[in-house]
PDB file of N, CA and C in Angstrom:
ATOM      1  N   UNK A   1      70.199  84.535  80.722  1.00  0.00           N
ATOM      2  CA  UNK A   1      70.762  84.802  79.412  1.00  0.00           C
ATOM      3  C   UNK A   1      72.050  85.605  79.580  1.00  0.00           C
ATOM      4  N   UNK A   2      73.265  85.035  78.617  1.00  0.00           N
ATOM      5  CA  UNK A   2      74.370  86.379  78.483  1.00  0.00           C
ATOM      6  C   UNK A   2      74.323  87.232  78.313  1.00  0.00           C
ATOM      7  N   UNK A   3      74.645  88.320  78.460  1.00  0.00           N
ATOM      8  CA  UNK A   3      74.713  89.855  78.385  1.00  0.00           C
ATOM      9  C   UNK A   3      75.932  90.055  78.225  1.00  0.00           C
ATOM     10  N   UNK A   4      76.176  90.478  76.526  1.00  0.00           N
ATOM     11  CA  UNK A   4      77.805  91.078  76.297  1.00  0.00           C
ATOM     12  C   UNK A   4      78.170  92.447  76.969  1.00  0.00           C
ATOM     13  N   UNK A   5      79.274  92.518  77.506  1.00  0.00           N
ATOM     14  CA  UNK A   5      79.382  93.803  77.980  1.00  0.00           C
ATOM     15  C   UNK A   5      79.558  94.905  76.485  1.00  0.00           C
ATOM     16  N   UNK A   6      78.738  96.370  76.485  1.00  0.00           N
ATOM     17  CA  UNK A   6      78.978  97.131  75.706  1.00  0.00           C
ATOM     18  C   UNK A   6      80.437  97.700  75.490  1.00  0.00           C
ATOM     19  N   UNK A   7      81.117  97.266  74.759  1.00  0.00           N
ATOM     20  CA  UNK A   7      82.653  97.326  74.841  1.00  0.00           C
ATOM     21  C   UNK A   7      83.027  98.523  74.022  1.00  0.00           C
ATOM     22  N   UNK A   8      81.979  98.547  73.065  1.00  0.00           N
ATOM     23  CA  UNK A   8      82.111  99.454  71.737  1.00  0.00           C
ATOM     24  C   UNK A   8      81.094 100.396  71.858  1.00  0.00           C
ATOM     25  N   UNK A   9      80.666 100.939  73.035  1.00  0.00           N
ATOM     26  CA  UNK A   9      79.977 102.156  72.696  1.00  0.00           C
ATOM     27  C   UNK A   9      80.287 103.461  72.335  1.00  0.00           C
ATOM     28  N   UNK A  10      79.565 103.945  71.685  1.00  0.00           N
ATOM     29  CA  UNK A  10      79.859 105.467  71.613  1.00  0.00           C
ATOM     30  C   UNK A  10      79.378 106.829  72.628  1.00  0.00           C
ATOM     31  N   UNK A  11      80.369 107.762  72.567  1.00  0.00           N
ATOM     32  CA  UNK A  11      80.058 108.484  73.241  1.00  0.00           C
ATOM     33  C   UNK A  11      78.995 109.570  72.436  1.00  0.00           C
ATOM     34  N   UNK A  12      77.904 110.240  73.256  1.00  0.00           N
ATOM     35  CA  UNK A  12      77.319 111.150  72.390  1.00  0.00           C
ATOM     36  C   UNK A  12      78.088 112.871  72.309  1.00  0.00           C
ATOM     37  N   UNK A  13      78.177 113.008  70.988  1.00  0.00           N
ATOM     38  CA  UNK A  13      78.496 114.407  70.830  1.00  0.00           C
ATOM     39  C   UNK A  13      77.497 115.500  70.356  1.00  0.00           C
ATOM     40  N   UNK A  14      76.822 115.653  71.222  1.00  0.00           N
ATOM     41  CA  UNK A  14      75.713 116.688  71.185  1.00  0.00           C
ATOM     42  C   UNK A  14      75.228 118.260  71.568  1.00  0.00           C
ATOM     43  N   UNK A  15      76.492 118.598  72.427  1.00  0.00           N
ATOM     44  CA  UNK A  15      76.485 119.801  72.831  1.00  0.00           C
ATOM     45  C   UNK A  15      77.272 120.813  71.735  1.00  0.00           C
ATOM     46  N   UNK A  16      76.934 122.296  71.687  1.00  0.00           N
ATOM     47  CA  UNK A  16      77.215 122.661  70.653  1.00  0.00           C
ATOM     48  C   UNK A  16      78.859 123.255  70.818  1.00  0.00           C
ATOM     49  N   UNK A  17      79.257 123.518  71.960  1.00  0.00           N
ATOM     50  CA  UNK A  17      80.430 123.915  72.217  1.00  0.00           C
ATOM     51  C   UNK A  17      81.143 122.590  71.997  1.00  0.00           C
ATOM     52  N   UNK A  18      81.013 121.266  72.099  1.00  0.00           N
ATOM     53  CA  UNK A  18      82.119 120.042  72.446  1.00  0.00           C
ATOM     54  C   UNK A  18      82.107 120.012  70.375  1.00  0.00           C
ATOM     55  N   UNK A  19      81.018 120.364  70.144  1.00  0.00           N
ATOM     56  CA  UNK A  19      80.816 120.033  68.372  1.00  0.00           C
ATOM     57  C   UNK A  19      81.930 121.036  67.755  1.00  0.00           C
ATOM     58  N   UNK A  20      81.391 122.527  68.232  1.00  0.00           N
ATOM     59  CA  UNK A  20      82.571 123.245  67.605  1.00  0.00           C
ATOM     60  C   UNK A  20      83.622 123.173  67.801  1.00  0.00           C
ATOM     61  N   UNK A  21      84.248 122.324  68.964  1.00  0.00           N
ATOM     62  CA  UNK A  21      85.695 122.638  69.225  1.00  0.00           C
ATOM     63  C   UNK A  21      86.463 120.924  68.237  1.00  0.00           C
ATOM     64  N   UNK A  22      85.547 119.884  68.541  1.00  0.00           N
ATOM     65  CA  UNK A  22      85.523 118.509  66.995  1.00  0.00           C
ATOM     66  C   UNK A  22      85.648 119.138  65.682  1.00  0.00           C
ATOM     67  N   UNK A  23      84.722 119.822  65.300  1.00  0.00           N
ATOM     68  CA  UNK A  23      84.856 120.679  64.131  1.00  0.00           C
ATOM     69  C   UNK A  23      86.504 121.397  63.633  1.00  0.00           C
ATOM     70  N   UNK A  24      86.329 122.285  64.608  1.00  0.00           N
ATOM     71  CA  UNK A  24      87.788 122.616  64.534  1.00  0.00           C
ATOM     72  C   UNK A  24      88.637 122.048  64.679  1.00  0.00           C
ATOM     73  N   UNK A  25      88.888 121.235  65.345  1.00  0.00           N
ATOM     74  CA  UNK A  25      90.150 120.175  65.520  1.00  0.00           C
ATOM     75  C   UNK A  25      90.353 119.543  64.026  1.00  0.00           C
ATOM     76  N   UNK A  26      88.918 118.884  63.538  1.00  0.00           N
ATOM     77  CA  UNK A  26      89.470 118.136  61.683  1.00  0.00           C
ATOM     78  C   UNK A  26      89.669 119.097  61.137  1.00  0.00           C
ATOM     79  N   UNK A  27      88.895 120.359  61.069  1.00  0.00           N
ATOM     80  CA  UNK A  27      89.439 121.306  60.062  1.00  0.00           C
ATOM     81  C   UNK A  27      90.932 121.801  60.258  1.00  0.00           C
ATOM     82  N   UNK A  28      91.496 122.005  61.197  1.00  0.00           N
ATOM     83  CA  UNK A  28      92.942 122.235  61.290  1.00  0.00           C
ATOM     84  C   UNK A  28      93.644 120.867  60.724  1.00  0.00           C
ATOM     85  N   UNK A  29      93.355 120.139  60.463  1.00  0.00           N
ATOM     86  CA  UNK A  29      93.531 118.870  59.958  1.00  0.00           C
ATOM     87  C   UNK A  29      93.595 118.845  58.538  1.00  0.00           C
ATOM     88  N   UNK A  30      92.928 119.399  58.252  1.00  0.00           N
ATOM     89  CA  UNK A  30      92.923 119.325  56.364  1.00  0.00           C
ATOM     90  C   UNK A  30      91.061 118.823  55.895  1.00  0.00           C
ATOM     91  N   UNK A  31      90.254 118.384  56.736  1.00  0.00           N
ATOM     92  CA  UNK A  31      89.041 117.842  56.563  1.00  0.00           C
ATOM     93  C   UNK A  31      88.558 119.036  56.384  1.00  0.00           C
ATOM     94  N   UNK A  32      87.532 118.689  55.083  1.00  0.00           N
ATOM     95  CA  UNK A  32      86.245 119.837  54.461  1.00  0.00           C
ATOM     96  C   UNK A  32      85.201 119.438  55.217  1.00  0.00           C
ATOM     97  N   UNK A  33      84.427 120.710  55.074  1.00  0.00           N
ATOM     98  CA  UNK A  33      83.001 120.472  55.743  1.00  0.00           C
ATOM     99  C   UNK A  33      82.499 119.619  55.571  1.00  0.00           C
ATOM    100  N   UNK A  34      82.255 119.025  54.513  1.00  0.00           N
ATOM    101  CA  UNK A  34      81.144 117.816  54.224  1.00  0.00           C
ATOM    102  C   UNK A  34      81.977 116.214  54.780  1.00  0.00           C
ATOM    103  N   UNK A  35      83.194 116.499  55.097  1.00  0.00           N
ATOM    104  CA  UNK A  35      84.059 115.359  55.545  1.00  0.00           C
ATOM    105  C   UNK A  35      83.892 115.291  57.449  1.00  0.00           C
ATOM    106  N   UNK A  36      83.221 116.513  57.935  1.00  0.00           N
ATOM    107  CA  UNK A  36      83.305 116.475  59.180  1.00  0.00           C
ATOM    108  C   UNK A  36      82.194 115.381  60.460  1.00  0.00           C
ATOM    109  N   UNK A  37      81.198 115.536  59.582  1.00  0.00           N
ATOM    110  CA  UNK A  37      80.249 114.171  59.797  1.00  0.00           C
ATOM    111  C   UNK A  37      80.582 113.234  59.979  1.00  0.00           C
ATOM    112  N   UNK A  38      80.921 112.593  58.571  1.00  0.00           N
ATOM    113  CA  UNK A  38      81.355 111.470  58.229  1.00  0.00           C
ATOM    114  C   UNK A  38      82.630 111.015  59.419  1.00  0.00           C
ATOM    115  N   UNK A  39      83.475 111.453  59.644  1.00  0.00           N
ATOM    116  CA  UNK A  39      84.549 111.606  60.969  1.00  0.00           C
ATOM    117  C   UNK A  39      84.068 111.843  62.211  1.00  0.00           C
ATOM    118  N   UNK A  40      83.154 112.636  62.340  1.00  0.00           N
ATOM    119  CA  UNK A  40      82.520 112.377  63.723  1.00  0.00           C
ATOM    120  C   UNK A  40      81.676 111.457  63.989  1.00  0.00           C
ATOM    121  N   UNK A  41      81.112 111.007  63.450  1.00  0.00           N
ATOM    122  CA  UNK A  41      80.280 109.723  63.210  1.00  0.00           C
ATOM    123  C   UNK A  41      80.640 108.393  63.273  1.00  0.00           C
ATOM    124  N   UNK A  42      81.966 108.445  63.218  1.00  0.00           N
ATOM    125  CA  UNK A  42      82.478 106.843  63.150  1.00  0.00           C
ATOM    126  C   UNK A  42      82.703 106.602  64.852  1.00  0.00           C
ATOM    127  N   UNK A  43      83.016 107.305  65.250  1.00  0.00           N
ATOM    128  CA  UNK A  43      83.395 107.603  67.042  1.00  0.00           C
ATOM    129  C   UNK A  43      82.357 108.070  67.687  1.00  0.00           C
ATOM    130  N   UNK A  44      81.302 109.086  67.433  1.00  0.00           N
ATOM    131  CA  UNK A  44      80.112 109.408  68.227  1.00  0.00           C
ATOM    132  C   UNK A  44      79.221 109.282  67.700  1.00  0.00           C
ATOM    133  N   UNK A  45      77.552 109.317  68.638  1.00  0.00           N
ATOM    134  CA  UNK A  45      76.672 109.510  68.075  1.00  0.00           C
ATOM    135  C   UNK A  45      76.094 111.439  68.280  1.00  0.00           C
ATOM    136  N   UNK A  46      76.296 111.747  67.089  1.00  0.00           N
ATOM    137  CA  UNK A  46      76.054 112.978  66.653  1.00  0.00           C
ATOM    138  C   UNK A  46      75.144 113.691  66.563  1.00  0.00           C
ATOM    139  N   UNK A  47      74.596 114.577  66.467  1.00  0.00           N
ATOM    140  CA  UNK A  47      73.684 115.953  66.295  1.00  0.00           C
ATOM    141  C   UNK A  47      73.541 116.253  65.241  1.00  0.00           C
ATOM    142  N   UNK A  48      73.094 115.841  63.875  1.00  0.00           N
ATOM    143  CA  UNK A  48      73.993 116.256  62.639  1.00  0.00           C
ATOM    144  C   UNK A  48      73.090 117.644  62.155  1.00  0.00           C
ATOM    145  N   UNK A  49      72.160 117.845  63.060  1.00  0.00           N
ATOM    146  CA  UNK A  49      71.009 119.203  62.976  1.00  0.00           C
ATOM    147  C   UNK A  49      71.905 120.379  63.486  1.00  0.00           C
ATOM    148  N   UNK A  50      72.684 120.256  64.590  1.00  0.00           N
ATOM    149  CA  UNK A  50      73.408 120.855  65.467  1.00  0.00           C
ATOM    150  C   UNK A  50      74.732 121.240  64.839  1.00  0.00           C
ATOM    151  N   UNK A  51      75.295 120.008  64.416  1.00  0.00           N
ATOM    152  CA  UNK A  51      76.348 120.417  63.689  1.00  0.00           C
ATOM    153  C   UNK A  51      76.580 121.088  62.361  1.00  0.00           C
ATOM    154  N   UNK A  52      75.087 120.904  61.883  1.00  0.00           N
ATOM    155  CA  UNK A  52      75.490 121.796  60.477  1.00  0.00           C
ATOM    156  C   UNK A  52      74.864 122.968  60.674  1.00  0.00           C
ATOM    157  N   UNK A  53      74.621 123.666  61.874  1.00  0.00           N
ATOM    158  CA  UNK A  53      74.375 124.764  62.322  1.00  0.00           C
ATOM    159  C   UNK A  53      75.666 125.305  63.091  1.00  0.00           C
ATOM    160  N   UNK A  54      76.496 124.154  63.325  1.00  0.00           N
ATOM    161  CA  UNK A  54      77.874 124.921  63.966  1.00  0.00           C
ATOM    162  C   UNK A  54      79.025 125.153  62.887  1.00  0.00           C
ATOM    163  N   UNK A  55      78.697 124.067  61.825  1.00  0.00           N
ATOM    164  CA  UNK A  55      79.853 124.572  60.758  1.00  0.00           C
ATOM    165  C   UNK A  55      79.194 125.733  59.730  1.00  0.00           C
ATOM    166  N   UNK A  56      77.665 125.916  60.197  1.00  0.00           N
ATOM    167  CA  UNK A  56      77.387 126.995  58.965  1.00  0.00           C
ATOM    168  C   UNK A  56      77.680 128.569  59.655  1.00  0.00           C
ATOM    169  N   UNK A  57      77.756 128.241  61.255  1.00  0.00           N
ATOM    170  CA  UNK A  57      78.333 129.308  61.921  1.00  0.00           C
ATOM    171  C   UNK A  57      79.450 129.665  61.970  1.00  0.00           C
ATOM    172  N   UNK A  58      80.964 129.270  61.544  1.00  0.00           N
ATOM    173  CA  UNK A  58      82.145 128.878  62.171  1.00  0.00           C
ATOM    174  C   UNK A  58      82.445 130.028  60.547  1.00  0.00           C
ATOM    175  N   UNK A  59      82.130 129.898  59.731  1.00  0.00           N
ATOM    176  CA  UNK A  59      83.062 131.203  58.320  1.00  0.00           C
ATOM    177  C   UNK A  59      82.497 132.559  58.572  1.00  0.00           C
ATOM    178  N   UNK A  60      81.195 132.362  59.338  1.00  0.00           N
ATOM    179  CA  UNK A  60      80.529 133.665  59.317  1.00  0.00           C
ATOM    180  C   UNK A  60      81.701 134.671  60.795  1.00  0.00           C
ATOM    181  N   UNK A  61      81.602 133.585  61.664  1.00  0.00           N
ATOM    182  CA  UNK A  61      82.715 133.846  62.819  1.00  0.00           C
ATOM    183  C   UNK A  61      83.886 134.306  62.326  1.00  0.00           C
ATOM    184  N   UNK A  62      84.830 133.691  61.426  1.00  0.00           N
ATOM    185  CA  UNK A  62      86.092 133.588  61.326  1.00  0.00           C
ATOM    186  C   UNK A  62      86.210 134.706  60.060  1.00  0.00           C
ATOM    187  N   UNK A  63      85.172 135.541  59.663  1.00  0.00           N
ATOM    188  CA  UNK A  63      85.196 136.436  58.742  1.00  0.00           C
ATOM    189  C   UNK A  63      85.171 137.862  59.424  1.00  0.00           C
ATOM    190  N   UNK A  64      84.572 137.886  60.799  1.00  0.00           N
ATOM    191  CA  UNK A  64      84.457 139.152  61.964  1.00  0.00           C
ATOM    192  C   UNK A  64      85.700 139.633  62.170  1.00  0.00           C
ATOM    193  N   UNK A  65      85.816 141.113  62.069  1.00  0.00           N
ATOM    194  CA  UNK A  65      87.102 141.719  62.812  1.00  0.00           C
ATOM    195  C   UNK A  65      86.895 141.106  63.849  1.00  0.00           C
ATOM    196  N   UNK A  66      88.608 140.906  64.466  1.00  0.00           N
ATOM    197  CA  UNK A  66      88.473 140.762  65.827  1.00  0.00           C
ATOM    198  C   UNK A  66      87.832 138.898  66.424  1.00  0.00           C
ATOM    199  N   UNK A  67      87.527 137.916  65.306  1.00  0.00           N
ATOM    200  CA  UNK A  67      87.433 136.972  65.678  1.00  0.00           C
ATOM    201  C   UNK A  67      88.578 136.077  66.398  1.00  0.00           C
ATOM    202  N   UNK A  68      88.162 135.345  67.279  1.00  0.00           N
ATOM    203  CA  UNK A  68      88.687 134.386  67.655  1.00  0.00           C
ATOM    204  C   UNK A  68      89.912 133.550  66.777  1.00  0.00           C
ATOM    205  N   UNK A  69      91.185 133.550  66.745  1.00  0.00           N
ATOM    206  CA  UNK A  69      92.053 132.776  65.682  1.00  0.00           C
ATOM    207  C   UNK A  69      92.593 131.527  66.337  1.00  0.00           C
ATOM    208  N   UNK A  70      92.523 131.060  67.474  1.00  0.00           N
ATOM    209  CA  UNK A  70      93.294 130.123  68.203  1.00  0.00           C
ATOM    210  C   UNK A  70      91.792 129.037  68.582  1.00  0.00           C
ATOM    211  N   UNK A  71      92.165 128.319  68.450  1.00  0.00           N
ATOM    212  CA  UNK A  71      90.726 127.180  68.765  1.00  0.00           C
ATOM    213  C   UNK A  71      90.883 126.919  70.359  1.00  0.00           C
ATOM    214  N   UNK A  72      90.080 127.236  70.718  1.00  0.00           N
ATOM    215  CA  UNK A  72      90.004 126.930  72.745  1.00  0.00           C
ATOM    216  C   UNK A  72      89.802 125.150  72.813  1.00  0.00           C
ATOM    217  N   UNK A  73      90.717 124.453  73.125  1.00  0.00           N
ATOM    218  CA  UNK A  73      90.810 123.084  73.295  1.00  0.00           C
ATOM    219  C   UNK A  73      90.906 122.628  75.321  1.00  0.00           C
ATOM    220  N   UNK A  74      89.819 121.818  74.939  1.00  0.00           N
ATOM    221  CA  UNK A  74      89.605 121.092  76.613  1.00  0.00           C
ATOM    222  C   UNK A  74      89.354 119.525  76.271  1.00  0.00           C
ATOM    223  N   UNK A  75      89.531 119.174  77.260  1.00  0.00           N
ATOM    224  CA  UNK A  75      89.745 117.228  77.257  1.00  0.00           C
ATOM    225  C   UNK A  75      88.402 116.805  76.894  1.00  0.00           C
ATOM    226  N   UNK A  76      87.602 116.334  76.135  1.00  0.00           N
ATOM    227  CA  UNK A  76      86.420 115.966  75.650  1.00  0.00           C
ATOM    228  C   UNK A  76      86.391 114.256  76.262  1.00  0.00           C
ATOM    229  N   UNK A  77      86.998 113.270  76.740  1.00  0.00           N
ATOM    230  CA  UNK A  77      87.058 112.145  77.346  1.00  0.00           C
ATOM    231  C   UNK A  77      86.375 112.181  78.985  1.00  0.00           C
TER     232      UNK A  77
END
């Protein structure tokens, strides 16, 4: 029998550091929370337990003296 090669797979985005730094990347973008799924989802298969534990973490962060203001970006490919 043929066997199509998987041409169109997705990569999984499941770790919570590769999620927060996706996260941040659309939100510097102009994308709302509830838009960040939906965008990660079309390209990976997602965590969506994980991730709405990283965007419910990310205002509580960015509200701390002394938080982090620059998003730490590494090659996710």
């Amino acid at each position: 029998m043929f066997q199509h090669p998987d041409d169109c797979a997705k990569r999984r985005l499941t770790e919570r550091t590769e999620l927060r730094i996706a996260a941040e990347f659309l939100m510097i973008r102009g994308f709302k929370d509830e838009e960040i799924a939906v965008q990660l989802s079309r390209y990976y298969y997602i965590d969506v337990d994980e991730l709405n534990d990283v965007l419910a973490a990310m205002p509580a962060e960015k509200s701390r003296p002394g938080a982090r203001q620059t998003p730490q970006w590494r090659q996710v490919a």
